[in-house]
C-alpha atoms as a PDB file:
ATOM      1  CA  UNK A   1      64.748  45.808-104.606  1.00  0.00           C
ATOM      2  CA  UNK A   2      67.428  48.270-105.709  1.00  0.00           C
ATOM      3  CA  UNK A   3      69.021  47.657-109.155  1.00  0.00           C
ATOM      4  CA  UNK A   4      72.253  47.087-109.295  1.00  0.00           C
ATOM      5  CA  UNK A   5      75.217  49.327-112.116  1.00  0.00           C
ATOM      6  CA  UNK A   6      74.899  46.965-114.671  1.00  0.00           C
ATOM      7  CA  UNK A   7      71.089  46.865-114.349  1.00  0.00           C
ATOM      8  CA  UNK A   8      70.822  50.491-114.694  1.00  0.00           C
ATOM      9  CA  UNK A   9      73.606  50.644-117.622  1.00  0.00           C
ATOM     10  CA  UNK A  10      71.546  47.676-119.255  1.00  0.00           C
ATOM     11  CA  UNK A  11      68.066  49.960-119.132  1.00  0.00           C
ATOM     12  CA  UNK A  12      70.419  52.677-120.317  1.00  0.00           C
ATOM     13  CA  UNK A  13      71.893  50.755-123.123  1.00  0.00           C
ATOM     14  CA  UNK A  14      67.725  49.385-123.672  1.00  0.00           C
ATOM     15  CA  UNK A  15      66.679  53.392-124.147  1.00  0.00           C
ATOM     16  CA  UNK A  16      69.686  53.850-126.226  1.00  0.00           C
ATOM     17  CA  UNK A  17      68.884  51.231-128.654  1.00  0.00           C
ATOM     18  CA  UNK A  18      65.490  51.700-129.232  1.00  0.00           C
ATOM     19  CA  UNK A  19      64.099  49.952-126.713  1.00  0.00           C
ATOM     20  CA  UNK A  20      65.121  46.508-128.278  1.00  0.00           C
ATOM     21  CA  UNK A  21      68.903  44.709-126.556  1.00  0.00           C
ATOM     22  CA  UNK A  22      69.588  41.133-127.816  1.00  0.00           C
ATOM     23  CA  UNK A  23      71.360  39.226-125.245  1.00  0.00           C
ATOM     24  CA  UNK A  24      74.643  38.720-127.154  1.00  0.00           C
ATOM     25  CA  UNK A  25      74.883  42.586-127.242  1.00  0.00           C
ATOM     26  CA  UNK A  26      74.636  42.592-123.438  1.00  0.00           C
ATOM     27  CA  UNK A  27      76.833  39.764-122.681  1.00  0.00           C
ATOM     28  CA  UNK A  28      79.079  41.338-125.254  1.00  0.00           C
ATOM     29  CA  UNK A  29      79.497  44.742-123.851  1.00  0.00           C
ATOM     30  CA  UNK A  30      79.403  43.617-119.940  1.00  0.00           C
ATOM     31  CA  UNK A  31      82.146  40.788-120.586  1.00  0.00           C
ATOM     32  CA  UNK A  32      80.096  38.785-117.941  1.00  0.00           C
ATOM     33  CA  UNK A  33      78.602  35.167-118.530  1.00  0.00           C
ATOM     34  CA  UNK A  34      75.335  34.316-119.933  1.00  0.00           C
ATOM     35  CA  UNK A  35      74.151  32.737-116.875  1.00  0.00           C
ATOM     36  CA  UNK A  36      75.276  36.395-115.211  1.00  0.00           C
ATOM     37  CA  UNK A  37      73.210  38.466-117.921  1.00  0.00           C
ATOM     38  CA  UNK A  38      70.081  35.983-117.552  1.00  0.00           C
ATOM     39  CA  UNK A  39      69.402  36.681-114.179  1.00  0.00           C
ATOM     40  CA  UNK A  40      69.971  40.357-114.486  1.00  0.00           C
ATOM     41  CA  UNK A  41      67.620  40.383-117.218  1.00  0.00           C
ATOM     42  CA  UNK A  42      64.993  37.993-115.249  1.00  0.00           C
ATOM     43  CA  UNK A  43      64.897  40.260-112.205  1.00  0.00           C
ATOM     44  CA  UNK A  44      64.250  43.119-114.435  1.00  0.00           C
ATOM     45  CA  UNK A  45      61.394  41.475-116.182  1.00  0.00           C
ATOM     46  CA  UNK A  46      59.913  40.421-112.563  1.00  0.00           C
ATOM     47  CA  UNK A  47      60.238  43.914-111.697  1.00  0.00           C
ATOM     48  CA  UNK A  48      58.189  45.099-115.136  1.00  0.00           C
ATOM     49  CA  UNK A  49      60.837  46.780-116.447  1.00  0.00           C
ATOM     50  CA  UNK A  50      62.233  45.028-119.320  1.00  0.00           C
ATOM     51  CA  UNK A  51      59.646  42.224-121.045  1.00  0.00           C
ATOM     52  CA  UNK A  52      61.833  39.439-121.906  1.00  0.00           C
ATOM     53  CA  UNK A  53      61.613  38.297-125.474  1.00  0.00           C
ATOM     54  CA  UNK A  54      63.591  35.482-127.657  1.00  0.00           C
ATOM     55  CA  UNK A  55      66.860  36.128-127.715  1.00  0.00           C
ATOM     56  CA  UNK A  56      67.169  39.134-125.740  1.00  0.00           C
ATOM     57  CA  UNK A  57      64.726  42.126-124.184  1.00  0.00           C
ATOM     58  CA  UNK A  58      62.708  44.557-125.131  1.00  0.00           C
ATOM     59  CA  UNK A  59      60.932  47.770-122.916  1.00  0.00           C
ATOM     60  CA  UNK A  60      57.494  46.609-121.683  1.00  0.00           C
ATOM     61  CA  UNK A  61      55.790  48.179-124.576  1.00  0.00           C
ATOM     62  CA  UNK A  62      52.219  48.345-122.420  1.00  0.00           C
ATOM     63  CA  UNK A  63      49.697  51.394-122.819  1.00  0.00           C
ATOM     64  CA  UNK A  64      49.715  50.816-119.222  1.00  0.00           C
ATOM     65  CA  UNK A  65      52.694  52.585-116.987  1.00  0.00           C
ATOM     66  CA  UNK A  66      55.334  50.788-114.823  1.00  0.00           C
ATOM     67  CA  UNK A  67      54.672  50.439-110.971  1.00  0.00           C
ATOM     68  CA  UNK A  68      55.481  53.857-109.183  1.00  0.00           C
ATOM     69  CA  UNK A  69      58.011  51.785-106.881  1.00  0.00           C
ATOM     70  CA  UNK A  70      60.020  50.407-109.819  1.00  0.00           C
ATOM     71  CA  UNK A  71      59.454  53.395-111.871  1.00  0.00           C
ATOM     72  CA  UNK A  72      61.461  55.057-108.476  1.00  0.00           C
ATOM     73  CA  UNK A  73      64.945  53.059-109.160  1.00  0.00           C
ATOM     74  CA  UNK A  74      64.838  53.621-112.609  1.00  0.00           C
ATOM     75  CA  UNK A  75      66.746  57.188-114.095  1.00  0.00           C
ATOM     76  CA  UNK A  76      67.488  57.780-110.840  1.00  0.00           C
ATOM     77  CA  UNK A  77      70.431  59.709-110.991  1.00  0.00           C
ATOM     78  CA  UNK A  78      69.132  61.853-113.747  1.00  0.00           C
ATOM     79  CA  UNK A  79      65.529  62.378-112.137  1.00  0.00           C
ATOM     80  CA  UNK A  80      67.681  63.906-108.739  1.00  0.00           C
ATOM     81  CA  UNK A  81      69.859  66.196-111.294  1.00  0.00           C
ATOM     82  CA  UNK A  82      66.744  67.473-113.104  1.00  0.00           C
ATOM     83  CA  UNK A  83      65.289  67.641-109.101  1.00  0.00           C
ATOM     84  CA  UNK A  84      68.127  69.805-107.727  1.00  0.00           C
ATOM     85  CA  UNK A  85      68.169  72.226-111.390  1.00  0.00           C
ATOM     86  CA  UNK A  86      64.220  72.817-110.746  1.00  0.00           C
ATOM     87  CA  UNK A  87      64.930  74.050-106.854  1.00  0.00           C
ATOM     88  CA  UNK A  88      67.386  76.486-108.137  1.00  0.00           C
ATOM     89  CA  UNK A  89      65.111  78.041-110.022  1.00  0.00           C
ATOM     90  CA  UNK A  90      62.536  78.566-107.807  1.00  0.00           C
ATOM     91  CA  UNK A  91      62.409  82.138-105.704  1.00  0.00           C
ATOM     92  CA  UNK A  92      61.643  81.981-102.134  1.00  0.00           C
ATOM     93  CA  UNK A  93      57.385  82.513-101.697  1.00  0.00           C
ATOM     94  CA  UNK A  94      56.773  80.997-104.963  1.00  0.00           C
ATOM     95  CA  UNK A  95      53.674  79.071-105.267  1.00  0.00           C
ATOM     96  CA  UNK A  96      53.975  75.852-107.530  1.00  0.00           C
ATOM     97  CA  UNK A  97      51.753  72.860-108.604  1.00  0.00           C
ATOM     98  CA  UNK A  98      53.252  69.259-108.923  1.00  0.00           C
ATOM     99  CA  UNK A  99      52.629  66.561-111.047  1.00  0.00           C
ATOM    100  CA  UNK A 100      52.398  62.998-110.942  1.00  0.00           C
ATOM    101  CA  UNK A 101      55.249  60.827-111.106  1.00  0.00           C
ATOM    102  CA  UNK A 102      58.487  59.693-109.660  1.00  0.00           C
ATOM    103  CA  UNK A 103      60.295  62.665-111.007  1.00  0.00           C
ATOM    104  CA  UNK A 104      58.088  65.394-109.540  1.00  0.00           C
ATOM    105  CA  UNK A 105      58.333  63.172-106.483  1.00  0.00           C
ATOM    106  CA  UNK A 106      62.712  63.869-106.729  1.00  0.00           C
ATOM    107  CA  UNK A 107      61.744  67.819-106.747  1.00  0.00           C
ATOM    108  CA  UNK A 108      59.418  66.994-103.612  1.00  0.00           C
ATOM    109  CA  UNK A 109      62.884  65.507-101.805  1.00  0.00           C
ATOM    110  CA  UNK A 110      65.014  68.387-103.374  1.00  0.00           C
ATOM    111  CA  UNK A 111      63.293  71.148-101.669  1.00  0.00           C
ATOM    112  CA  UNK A 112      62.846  69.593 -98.313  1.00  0.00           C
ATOM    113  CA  UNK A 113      64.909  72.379 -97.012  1.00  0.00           C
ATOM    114  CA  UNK A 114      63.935  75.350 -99.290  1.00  0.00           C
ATOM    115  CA  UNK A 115      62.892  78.639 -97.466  1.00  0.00           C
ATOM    116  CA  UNK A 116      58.836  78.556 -98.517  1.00  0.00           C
ATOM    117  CA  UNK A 117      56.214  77.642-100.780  1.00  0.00           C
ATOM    118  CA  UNK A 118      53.030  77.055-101.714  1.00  0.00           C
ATOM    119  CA  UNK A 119      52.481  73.759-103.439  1.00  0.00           C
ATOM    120  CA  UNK A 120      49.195  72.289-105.148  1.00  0.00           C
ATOM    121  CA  UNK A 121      49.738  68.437-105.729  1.00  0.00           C
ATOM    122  CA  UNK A 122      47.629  65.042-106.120  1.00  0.00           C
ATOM    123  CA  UNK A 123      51.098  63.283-105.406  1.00  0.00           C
ATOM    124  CA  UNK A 124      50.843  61.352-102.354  1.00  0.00           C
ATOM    125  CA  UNK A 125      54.667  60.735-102.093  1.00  0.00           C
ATOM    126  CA  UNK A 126      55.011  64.544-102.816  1.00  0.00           C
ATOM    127  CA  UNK A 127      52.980  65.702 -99.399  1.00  0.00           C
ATOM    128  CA  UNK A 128      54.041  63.222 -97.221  1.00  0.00           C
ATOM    129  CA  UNK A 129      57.398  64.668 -98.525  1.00  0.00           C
ATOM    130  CA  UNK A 130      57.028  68.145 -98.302  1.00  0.00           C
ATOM    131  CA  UNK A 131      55.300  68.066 -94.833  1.00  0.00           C
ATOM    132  CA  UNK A 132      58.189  67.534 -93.451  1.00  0.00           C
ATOM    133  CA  UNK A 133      59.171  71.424 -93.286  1.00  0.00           C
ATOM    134  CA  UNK A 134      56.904  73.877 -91.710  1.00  0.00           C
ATOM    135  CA  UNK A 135      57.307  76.576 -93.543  1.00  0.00           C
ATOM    136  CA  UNK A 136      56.199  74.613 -97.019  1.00  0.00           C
ATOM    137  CA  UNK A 137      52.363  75.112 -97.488  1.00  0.00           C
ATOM    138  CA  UNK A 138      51.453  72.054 -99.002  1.00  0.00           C
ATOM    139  CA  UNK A 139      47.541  71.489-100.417  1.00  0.00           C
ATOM    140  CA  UNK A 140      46.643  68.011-100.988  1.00  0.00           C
ATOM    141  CA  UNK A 141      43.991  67.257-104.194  1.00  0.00           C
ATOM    142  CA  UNK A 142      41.623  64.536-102.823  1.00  0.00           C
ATOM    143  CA  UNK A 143      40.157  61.878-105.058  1.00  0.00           C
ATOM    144  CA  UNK A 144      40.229  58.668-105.708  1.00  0.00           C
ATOM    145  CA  UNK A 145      43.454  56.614-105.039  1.00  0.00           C
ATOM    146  CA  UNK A 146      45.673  54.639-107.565  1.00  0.00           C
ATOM    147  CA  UNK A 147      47.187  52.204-105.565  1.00  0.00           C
ATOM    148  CA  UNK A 148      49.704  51.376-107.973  1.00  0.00           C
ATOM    149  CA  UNK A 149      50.584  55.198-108.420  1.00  0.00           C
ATOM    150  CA  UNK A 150      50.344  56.417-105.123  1.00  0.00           C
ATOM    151  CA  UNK A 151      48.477  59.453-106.587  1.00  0.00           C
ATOM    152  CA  UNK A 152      44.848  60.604-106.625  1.00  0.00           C
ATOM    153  CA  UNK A 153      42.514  61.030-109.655  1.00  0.00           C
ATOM    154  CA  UNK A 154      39.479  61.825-111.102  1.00  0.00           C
ATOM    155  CA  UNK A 155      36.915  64.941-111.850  1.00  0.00           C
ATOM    156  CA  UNK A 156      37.267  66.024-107.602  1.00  0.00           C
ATOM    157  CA  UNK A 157      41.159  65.982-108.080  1.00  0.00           C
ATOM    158  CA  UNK A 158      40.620  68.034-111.536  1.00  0.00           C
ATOM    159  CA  UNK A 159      38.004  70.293-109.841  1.00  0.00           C
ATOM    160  CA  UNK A 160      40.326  70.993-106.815  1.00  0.00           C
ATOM    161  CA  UNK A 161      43.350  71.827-108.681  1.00  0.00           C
ATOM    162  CA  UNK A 162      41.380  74.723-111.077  1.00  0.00           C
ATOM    163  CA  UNK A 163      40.758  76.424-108.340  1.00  0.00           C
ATOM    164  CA  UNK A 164      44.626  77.658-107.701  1.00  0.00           C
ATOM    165  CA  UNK A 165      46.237  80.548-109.977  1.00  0.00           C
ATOM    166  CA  UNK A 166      49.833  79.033-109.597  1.00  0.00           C
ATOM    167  CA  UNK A 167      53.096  80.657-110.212  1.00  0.00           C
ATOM    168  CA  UNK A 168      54.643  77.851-111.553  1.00  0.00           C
ATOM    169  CA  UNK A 169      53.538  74.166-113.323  1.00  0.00           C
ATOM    170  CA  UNK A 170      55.568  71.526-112.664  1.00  0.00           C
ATOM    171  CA  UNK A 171      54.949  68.395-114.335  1.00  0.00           C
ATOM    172  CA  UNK A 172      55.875  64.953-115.914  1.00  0.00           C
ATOM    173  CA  UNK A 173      55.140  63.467-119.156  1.00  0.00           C
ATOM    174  CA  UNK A 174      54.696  59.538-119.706  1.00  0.00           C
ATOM    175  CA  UNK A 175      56.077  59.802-123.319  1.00  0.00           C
ATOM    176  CA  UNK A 176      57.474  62.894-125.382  1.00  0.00           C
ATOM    177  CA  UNK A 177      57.708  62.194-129.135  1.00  0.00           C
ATOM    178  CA  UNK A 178      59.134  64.006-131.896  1.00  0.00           C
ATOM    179  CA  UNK A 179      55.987  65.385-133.363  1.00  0.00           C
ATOM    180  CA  UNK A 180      56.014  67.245-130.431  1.00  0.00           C
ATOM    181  CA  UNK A 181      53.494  65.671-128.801  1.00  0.00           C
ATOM    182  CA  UNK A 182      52.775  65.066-124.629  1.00  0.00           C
ATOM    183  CA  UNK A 183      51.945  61.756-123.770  1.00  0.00           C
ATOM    184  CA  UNK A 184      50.011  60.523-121.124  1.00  0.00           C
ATOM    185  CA  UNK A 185      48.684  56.362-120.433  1.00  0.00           C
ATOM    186  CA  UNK A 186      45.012  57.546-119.302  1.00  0.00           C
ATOM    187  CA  UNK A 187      42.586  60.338-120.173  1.00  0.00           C
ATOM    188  CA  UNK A 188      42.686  61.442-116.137  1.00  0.00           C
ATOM    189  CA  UNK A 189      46.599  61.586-115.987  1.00  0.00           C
ATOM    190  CA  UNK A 190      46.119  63.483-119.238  1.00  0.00           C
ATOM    191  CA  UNK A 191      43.155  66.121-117.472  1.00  0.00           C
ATOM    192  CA  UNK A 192      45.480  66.900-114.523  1.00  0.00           C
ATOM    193  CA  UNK A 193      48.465  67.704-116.622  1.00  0.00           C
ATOM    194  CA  UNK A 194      46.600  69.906-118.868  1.00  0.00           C
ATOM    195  CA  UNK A 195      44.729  71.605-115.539  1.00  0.00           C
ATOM    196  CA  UNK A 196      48.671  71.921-114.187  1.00  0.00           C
ATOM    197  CA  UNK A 197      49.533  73.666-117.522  1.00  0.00           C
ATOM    198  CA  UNK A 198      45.805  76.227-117.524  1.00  0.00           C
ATOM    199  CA  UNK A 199      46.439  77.577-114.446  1.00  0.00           C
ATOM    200  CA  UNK A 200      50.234  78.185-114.125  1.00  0.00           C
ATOM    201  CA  UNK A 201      52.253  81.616-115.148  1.00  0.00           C
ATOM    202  CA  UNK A 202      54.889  79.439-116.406  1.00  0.00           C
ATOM    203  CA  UNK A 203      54.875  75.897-117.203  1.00  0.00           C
ATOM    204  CA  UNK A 204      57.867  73.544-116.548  1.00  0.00           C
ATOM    205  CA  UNK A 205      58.157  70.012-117.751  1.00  0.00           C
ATOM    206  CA  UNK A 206      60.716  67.632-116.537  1.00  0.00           C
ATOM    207  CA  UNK A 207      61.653  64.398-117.801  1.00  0.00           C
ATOM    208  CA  UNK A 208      64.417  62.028-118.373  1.00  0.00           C
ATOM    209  CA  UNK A 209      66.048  60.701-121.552  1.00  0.00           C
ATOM    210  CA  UNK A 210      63.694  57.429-121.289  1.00  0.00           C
ATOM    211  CA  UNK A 211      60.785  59.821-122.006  1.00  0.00           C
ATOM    212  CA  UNK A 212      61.707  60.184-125.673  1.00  0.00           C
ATOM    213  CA  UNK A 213      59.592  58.449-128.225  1.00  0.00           C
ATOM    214  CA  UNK A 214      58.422  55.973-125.255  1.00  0.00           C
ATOM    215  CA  UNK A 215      54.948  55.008-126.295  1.00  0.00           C
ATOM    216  CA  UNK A 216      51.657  56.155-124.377  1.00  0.00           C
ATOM    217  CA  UNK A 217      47.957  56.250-125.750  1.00  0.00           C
ATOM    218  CA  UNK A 218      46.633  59.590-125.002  1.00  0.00           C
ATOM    219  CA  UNK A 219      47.665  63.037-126.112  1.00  0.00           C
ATOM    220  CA  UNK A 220      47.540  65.638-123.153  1.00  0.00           C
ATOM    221  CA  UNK A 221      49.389  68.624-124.984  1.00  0.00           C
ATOM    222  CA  UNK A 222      51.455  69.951-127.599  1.00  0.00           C
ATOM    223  CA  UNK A 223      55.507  70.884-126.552  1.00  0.00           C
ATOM    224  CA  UNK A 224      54.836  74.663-128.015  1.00  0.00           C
ATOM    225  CA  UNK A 225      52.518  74.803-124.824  1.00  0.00           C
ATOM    226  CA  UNK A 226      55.642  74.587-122.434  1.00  0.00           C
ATOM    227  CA  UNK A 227      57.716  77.326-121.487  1.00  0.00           C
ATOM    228  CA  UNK A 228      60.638  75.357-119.763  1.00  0.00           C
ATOM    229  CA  UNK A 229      61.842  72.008-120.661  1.00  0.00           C
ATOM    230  CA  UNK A 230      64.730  70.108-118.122  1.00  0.00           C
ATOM    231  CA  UNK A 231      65.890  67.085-119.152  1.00  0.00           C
ATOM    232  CA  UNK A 232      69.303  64.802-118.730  1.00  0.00           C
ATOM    233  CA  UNK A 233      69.768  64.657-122.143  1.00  0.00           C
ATOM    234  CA  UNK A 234      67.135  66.055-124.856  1.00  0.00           C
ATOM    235  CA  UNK A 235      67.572  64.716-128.118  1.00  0.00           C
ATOM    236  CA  UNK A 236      67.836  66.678-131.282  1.00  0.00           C
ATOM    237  CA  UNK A 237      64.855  66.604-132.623  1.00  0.00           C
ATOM    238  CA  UNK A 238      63.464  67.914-129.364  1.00  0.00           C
ATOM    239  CA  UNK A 239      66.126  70.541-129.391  1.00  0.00           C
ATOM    240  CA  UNK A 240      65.124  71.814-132.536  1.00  0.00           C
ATOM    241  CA  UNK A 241      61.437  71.826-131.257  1.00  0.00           C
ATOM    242  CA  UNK A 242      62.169  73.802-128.673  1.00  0.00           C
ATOM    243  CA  UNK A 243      64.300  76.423-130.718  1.00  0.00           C
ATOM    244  CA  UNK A 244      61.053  76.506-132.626  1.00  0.00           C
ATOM    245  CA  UNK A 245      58.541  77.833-129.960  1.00  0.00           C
ATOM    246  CA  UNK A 246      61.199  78.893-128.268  1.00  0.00           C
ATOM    247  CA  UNK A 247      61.108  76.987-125.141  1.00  0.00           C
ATOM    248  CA  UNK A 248      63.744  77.322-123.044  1.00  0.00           C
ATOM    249  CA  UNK A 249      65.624  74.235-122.008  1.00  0.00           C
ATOM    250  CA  UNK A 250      68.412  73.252-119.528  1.00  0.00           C
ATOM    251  CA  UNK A 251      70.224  69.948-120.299  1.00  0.00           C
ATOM    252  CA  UNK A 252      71.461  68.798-116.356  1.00  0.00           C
ATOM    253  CA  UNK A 253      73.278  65.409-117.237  1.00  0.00           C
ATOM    254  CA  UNK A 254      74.970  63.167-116.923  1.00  0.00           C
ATOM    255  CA  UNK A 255      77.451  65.338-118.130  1.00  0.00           C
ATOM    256  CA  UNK A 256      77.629  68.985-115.899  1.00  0.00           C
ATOM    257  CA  UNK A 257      75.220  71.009-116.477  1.00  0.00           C
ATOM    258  CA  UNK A 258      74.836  73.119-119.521  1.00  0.00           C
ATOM    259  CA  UNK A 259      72.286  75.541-120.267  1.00  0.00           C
ATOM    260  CA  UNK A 260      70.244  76.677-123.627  1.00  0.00           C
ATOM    261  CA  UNK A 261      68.534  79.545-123.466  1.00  0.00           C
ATOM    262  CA  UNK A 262      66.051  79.718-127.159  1.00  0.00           C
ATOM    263  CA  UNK A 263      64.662  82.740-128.338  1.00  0.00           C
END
């Protein structure tokens, strides 16, 4: 089902506030009735993307990731602004692995159209995508399937995706904290971002604002092992990070575009 504005502004406000929202707060700022707010908040929960708590909500808070269809909906605007900044950086010929996930997935529908590439992926969604235009060399990883992912895993997917020397590494992140650290919810999401990041000239990693502290289990990297960092909004702390190693970073919304070169 697709979400409707005040669903998305109430997983905004969620993000915003920590990931915990009482339901006065929410009734309070939408000016709607409580009977309005509860089944908002009850299709959310069925969905798996709030978890519905006394007196109000708070974000699922599981070491295991949301659905890849209801992951879609959510961000959206902000994973197809961070989509359409990554295809303007990309040079006609390039060659470019991506990731897992539903934002790699908005790059995938973003350059439909472009000119040519070469792209390395264990995304489903991403090659039935991309196969769309002829002149897009797309190279599928096999392994085994994660149903609720729509991706493909394991040591064959690892195995297959050493063997490219890639121009570019585009990938996702399940949970970006302020230590710095890359967050993944399994040790085999966590092996093919760090193959995406060994084998690529330049790594990229794109995420949206709900990213930020959101908890995950296992470390895949450190931030000071990214060289480009596009986000909807990065947070300060992140900011300074990436002044630190400086990482170059482009912040795409929702505001217009605005870009910060470091170093």
């Amino acid at each position: 089902m697709a979400l409707s504005t005040r669903q998305k502004k109430i997983l905004d406000q969620l993000h915003l506030a920590d990931g915990v929202l009482s339901s006065t707060d929410i009734t309070d700022r939408f000016g709607v009735t409580v009977q309005t707010i509860r089944k908002d908040l009850n299709e959310l929960s069925e969905l798996g993307l709030v978890r519905r708590v006394h007196g109000g909500i708070k974000t699922p808070g599981s070491d295991v990731n949301v659905s890849f269809n209801n992951r879609t909906i959510m961000n959206l605007e902000a994973k197809q602004n961070i989509a359409r900044k990554v295809v303007n950086l990309l040079p006609e010929n390039a060659s470019i692995f991506l990731g897992i996930g539903t934002t790699p997935q908005q790059v995938a529908e973003a350059l439909v159209n472009h000119p040519g590439l070469t792209v390395v992926t264990n995304n489903i969604n991403v090659a039935l995508t991309l196969c769309k235009n002829p002149k897009i060399q797309t190279h599928l990883a096999g392994g085994k399937v994660r149903p609720n992912d729509e991706d493909l895993m394991g040591p064959d997917t690892t195995e297959f995706l050493q063997k490219f020397n890639i121009q570019y590494g585009i990938f996702g992140v399940g949970g970006l904290n302020e230590k710095g650290q890359l967050l993944d919810f399994s040790p085999e999401e966590a092996s093919i971002s760090q193959s995406i990041i060994k084998n690529s000239e330049e790594r990229i990693l794109i995420a949206d604002h709900s990213k930020i502290n959101r908890y995950a289990p296992v470390v895949t990297n450190v931030l000071s092992e990214v060289d480009m960092l596009i986000m909807d909004v990065i947070a300060e702390p992140i900011q300074r990070l990436c002044q630190q190693f400086e990482i170059e970073t482009f912040e795409v919304g929702p505001t217009p575009s605005r870009q910060h070169a470091e170093g």
